[in-house]
Protein backbone atom coordinates (compact mmCIF):
# COMPACT_ATOMS: atom_id res chain seq x y z
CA UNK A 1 -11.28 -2.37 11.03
CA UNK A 2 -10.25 -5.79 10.14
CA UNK A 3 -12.78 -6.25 7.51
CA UNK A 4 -11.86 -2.33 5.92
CA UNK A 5 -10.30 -3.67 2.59
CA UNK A 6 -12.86 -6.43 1.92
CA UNK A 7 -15.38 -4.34 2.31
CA UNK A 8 -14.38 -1.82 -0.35
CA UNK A 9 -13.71 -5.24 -2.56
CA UNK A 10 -17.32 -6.38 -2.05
CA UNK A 11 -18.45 -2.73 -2.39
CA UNK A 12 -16.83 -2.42 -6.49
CA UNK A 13 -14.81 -0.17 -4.07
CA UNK A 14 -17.09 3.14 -4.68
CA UNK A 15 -15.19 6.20 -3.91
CA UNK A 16 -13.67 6.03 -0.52
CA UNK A 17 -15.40 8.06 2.24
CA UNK A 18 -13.35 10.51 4.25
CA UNK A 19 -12.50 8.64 7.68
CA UNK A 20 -11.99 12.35 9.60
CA UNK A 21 -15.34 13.94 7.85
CA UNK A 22 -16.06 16.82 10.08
CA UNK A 23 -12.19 17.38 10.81
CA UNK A 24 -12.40 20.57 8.58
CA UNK A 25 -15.37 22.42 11.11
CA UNK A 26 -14.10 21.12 14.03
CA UNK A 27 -10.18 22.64 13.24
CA UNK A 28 -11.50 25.71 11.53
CA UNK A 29 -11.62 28.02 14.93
CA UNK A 30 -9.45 28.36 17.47
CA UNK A 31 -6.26 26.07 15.74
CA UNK A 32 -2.96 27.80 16.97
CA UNK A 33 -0.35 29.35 14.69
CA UNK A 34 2.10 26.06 13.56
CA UNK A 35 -0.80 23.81 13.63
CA UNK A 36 -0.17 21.00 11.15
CA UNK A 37 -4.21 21.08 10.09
CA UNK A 38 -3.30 18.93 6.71
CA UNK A 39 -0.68 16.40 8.47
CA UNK A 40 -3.49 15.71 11.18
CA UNK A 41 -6.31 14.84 8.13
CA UNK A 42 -3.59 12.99 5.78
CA UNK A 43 -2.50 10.52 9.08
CA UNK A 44 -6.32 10.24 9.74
CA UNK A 45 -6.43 8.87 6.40
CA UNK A 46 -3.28 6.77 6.48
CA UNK A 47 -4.14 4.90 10.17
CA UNK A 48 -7.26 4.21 8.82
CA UNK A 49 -5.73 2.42 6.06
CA UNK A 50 -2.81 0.92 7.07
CA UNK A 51 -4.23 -0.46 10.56
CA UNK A 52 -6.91 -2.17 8.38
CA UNK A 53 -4.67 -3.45 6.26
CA UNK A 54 -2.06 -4.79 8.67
CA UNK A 55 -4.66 -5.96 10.27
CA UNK A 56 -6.07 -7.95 7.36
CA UNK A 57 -2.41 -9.08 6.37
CA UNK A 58 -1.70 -10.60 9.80
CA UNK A 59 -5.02 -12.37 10.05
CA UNK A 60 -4.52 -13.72 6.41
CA UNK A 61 -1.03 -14.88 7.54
CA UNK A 62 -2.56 -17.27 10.78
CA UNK A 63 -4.37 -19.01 7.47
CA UNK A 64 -1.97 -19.76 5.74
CA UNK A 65 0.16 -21.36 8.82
CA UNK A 66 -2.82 -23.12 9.88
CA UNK A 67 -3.94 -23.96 6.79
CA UNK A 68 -2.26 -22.81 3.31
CA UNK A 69 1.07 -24.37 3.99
CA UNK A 70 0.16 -28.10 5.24
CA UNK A 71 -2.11 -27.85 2.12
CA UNK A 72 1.06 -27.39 -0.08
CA UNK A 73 2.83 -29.66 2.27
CA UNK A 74 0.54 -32.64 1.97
CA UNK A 75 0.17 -31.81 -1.88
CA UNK A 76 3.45 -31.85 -2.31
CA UNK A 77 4.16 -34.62 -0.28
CA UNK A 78 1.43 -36.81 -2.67
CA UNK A 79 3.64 -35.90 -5.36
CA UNK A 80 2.00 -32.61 -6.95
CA UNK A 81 3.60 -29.01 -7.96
CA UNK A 82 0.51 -27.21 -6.77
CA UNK A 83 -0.18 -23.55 -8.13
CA UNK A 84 -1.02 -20.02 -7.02
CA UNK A 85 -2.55 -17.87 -9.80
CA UNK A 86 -3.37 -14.37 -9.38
CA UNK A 87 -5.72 -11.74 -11.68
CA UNK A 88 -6.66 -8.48 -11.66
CA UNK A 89 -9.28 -6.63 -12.69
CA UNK A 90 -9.89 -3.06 -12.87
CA UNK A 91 -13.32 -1.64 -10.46
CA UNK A 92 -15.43 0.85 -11.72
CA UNK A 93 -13.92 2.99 -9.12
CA UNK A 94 -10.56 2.63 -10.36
CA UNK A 95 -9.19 0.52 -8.03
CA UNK A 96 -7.08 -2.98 -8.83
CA UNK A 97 -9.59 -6.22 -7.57
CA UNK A 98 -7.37 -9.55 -7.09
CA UNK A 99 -8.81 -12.98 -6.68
CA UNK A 100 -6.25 -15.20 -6.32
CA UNK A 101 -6.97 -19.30 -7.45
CA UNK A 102 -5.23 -22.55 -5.66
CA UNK A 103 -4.62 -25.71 -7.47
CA UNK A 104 -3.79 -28.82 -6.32
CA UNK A 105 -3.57 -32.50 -6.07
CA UNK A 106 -4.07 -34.93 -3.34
CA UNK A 107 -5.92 -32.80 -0.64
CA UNK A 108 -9.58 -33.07 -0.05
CA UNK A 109 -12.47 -31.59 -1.31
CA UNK A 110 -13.09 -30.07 1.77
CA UNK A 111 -9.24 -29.57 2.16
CA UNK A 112 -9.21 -27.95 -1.12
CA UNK A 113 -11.80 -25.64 -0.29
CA UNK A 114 -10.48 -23.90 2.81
CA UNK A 115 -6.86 -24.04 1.53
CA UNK A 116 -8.22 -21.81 -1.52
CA UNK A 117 -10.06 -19.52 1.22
CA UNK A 118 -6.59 -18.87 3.06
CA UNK A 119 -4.82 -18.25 -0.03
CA UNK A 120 -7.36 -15.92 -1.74
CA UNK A 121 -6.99 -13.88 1.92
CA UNK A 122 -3.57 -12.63 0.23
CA UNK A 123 -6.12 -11.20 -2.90
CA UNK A 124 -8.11 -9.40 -0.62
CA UNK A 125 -5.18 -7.49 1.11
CA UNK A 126 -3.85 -6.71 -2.15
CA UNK A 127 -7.10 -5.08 -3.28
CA UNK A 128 -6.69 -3.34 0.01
CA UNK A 129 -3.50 -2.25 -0.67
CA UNK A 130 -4.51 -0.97 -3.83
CA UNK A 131 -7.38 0.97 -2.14
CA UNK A 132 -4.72 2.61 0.38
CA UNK A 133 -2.20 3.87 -2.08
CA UNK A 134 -5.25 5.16 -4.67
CA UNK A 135 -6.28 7.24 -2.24
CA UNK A 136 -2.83 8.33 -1.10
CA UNK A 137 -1.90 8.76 -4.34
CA UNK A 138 -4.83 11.21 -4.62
CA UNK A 139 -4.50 12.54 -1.65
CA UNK A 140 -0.79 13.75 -2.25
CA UNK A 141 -1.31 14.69 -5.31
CA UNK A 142 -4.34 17.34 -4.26
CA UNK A 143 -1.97 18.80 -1.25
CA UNK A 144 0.92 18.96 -4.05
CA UNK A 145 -1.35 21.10 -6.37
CA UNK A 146 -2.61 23.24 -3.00
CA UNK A 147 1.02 24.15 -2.05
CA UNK A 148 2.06 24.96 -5.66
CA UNK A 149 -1.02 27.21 -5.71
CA UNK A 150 -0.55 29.03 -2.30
CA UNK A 151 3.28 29.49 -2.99
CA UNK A 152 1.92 31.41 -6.40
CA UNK A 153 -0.25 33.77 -4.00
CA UNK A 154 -3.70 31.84 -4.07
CA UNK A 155 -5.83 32.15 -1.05
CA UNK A 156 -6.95 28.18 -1.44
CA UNK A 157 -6.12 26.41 1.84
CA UNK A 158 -9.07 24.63 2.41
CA UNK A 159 -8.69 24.91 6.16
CA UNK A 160 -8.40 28.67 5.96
CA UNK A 161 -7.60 30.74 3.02
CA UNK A 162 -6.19 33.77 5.05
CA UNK A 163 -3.84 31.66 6.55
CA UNK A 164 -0.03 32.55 6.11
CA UNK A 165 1.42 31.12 3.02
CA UNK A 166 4.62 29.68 4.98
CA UNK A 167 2.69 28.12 7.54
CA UNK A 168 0.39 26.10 4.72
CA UNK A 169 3.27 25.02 3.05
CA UNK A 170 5.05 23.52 6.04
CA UNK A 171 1.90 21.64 6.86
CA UNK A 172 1.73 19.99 3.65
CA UNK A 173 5.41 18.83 3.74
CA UNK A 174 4.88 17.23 6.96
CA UNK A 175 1.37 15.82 5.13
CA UNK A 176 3.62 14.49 2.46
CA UNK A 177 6.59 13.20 4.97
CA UNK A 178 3.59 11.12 6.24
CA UNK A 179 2.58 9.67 3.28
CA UNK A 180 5.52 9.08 1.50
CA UNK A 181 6.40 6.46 4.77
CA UNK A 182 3.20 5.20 4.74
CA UNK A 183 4.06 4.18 1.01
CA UNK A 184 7.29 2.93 1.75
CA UNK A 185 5.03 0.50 4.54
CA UNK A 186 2.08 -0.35 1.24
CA UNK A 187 5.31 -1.36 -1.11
CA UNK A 188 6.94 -3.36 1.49
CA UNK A 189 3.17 -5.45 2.25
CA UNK A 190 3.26 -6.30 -1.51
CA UNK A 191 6.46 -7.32 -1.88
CA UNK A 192 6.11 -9.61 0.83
CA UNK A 193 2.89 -10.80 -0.93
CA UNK A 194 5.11 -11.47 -4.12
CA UNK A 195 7.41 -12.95 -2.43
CA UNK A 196 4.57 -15.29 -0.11
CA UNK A 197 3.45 -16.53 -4.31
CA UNK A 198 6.51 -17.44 -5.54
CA UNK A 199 7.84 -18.91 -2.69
CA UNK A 200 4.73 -21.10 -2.64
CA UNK A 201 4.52 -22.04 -6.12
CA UNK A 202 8.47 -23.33 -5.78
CA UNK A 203 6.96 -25.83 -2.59
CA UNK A 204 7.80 -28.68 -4.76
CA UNK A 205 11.70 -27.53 -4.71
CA UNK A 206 13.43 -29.04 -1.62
CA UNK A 207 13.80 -26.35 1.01
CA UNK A 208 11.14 -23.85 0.01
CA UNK A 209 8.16 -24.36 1.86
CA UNK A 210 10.54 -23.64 5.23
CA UNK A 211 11.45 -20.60 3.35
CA UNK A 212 7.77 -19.64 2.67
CA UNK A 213 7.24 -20.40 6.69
CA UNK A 214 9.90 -18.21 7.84
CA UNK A 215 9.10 -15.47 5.16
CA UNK A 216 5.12 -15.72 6.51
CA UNK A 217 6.98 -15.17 10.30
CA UNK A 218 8.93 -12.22 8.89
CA UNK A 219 6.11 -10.27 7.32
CA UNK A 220 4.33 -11.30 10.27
CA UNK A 221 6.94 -9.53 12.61
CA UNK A 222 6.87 -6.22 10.26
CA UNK A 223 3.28 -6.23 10.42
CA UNK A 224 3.06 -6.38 14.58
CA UNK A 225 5.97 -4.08 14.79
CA UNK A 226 4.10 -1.36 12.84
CA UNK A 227 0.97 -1.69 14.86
CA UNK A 228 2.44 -1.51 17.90
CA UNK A 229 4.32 1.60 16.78
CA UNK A 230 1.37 3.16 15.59
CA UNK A 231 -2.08 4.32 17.00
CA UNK A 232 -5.07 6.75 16.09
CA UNK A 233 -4.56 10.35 15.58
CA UNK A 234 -5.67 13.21 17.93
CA UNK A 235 -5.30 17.00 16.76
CA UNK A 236 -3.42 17.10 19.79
CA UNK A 237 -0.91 15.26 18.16
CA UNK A 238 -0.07 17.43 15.42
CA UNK A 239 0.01 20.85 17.62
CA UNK A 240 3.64 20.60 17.88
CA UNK A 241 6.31 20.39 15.76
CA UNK A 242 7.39 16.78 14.83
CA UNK A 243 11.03 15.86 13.43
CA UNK A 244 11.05 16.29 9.48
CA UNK A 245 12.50 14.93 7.40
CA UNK A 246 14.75 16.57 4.30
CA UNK A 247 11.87 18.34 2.23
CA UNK A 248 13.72 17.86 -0.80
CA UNK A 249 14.29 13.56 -0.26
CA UNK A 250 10.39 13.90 0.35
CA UNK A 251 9.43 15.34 -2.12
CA UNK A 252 11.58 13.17 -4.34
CA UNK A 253 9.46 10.25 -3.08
CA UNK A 254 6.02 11.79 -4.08
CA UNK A 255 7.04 12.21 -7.52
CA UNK A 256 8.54 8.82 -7.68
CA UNK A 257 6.28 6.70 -6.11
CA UNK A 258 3.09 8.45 -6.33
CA UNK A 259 3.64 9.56 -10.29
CA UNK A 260 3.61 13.31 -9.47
CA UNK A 261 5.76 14.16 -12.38
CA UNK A 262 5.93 18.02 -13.34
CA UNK A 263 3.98 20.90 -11.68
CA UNK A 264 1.25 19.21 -10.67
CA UNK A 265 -1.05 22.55 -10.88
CA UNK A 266 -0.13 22.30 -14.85
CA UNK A 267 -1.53 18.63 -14.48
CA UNK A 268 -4.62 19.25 -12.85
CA UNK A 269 -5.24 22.44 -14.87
CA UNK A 270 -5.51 20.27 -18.25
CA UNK A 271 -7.09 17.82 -16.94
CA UNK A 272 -9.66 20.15 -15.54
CA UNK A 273 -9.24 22.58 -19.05
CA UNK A 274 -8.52 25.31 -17.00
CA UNK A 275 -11.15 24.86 -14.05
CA UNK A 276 -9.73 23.96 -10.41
CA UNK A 277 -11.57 22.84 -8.21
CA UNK A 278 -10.81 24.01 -4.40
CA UNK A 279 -11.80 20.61 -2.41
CA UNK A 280 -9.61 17.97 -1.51
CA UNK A 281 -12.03 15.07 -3.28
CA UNK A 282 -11.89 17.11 -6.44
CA UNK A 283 -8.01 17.65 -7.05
CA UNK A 284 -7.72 14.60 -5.71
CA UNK A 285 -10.17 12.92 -8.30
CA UNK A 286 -7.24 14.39 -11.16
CA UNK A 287 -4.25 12.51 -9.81
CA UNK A 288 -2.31 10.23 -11.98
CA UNK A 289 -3.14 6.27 -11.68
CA UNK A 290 -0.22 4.90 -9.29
CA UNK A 291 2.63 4.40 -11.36
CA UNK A 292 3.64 0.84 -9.31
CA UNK A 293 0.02 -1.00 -9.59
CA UNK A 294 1.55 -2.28 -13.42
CA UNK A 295 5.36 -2.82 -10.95
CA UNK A 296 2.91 -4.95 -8.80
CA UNK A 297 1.05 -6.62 -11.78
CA UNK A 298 4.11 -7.68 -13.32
CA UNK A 299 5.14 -9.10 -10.26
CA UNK A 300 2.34 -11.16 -9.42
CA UNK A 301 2.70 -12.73 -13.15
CA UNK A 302 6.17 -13.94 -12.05
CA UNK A 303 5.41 -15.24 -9.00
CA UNK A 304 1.92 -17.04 -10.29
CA UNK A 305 5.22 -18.94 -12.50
CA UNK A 306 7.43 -18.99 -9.79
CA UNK A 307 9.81 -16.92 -11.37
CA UNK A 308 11.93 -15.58 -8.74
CA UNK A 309 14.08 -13.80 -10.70
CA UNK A 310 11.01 -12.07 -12.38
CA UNK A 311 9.59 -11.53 -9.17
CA UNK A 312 12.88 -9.48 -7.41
CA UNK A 313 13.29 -7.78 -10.47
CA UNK A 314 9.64 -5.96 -9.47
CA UNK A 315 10.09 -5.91 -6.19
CA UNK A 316 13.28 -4.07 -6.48
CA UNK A 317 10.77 -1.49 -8.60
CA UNK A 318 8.41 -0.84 -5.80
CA UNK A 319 11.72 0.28 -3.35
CA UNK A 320 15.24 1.00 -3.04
CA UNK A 321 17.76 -1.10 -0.67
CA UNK A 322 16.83 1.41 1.83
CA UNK A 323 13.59 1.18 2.08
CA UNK A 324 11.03 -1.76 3.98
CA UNK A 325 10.96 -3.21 -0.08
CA UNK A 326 14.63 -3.03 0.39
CA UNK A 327 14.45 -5.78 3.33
CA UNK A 328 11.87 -7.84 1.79
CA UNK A 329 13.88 -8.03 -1.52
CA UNK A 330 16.77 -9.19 1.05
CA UNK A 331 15.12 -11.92 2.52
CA UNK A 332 13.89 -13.45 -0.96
CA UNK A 333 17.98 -13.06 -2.66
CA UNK A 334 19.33 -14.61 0.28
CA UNK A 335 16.43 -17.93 0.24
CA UNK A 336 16.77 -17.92 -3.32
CA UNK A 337 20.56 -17.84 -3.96
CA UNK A 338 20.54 -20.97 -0.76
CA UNK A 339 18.10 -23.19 -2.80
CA UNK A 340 19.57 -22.07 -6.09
CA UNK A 341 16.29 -20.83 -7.13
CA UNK A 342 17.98 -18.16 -9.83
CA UNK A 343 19.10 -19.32 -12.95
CA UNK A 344 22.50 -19.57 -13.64
């Protein structure tokens, strides 16, 4: 699991497999009325992500306090103003691929070398960030096009097709209720990864590398927290009725976050010229790109600069005040406004 995200990286990240394949024979018979049959697959999807991921993100973060900082520390220290840069590149599979470069004076070869493996760590959980919300974003966007289709009198679940109308649609709100937090958590790991950059190409300012150490033991804290909140799904799990959230505030965030925007059967139909398709890998295969990957672009270009200013003003695009962003974006004003890292 800990090696999920870098595989899809060395991959070209091909189209992503389905981590519950089989769920759809072994739920067709015998589910009870009120089963959530699409909640259950989305999670599936989501733990499978996000505990990679997390997973990934913590072990990236042990590098960089055993080895990233005193790097910047002793290049600073020989009088340097070492340098993160980050680039993207687009895969063949659509996915964003980061590689991220360290520069600096007055370390080692062999120092150099291993401080530029810890650092590039943060590339490879972005490009596994990018993976997750993709395939979320596909994922959401094929369950959004299913309940628009069912509430117009289509027999199209792809669980069952005689199943009651009202009971589909209820499944895929709690479907999107789980997705739309598991965004929230995807935005929250990049900010802190924009915020990790820019805090680390400021070392040479007096006072940020202890703010880079205690925004490292932060993320680190948000990162345990969710994995010890979290485990694998069993269909078990989703036989009951869980506590939903407003519909409406949901599916606000889909739209918003995932670039849903209008009826997303009128999106899929053009892009299809008229021809569904009635699987979950094909109507997810028609989703618009994730509106925040060029947010999260235009973020790492700030913080590559050490612009923090540039680099709030993105993170505040990936989430409200409200949100995990909102506390990331918190941490970062407060260490920037102490070291008078803004500009006047």
């Amino acid at each position: 699991m800990h090696v999920f995200p870098l595989l899809l990286l060395l991959a070209g990240c091909p189209k992503v497999s389905n981590p519950v394949a089989g769920i759809k024979d072994q739920l067709r018979v015998g589910y009870a009325d009120g089963s959530h049959l699409h909640a259950y697959q989305s999670y599936a999807f989501i733990y499978s992500f996000a505990n990679g991921n997390a997973a990934s993100h913590e072990q990236a973060i042990r590098g960089l306090q055993q080895t990233g900082v005193p790097a910047l520390q002793k290049a600073v220290a020989a009088g340097d103003a070492p340098r993160l840069v980050v680039s993207t590149a687009e895969t063949s599979g659509g996915i964003n691929s980061y590689s991220l470069d360290f520069q600096a004076n007055g370390l080692s070869a062999t120092e150099l070398d291993a401080a530029k493996r810890a650092w590039h760590h943060l590339a490879v959980v972005l490009t596994g960030l990018d993976a997750e919300s993709t395939t979320l974003t596909g994922h959401a966007f094929a369950l959004q096009v299913l309940r628009e289709r069912v509430e117009a009198g289509e027999q199209v679940d792809w669980f069952d097709p005689t199943r009651k109308p009202e009971q589909t649609v209820a499944d895929v709100e709690h479907a999107h209720a789980l997705i739309s937090d598991d965004i929230d958590r995807v935005r929250a790991a990049q900010a802190a990864i924009l915020a990790t950059i820019a805090l680390a190409n400021l070392a040479h300012k007096d006072g940020a590398i202890a703010a880079l150490e205690d925004e490292l033991v932060a993320t680190s804290s948000d990162l345990a927290q969710w994995r010890s909140t979290h485990r694998q799904p069993t269909p078990q799990d989703f036989g009951v009725v869980w506590q939903m959230p407003d519909p409406q505030q949901v599916q606000a965030v889909i739209k918003d976050q995932l670039g849903i925007v209008g009826a997303a059967v009128d999106v899929a139909r053009g892009a299809a010229t008229g021809n569904l398709p009635a699987t979950l890998d094909g109507l997810a295969r028609m989703a618009p790109k994730d509106s925040k990957l060029r947010t999260v672009g235009e973020g790492l270009a700030a913080a590559s600069k050490g612009d923090i200013k540039g680099t709030l003003g993105a993170i505040s695009e990936l989430g409200g005040p409200r949100t995990q962003v909102g506390r990331v974006a918190g941490r970062l004003e407060l260490v920037a406004g102490a070291l008078k890292l803004l500009p006047e």
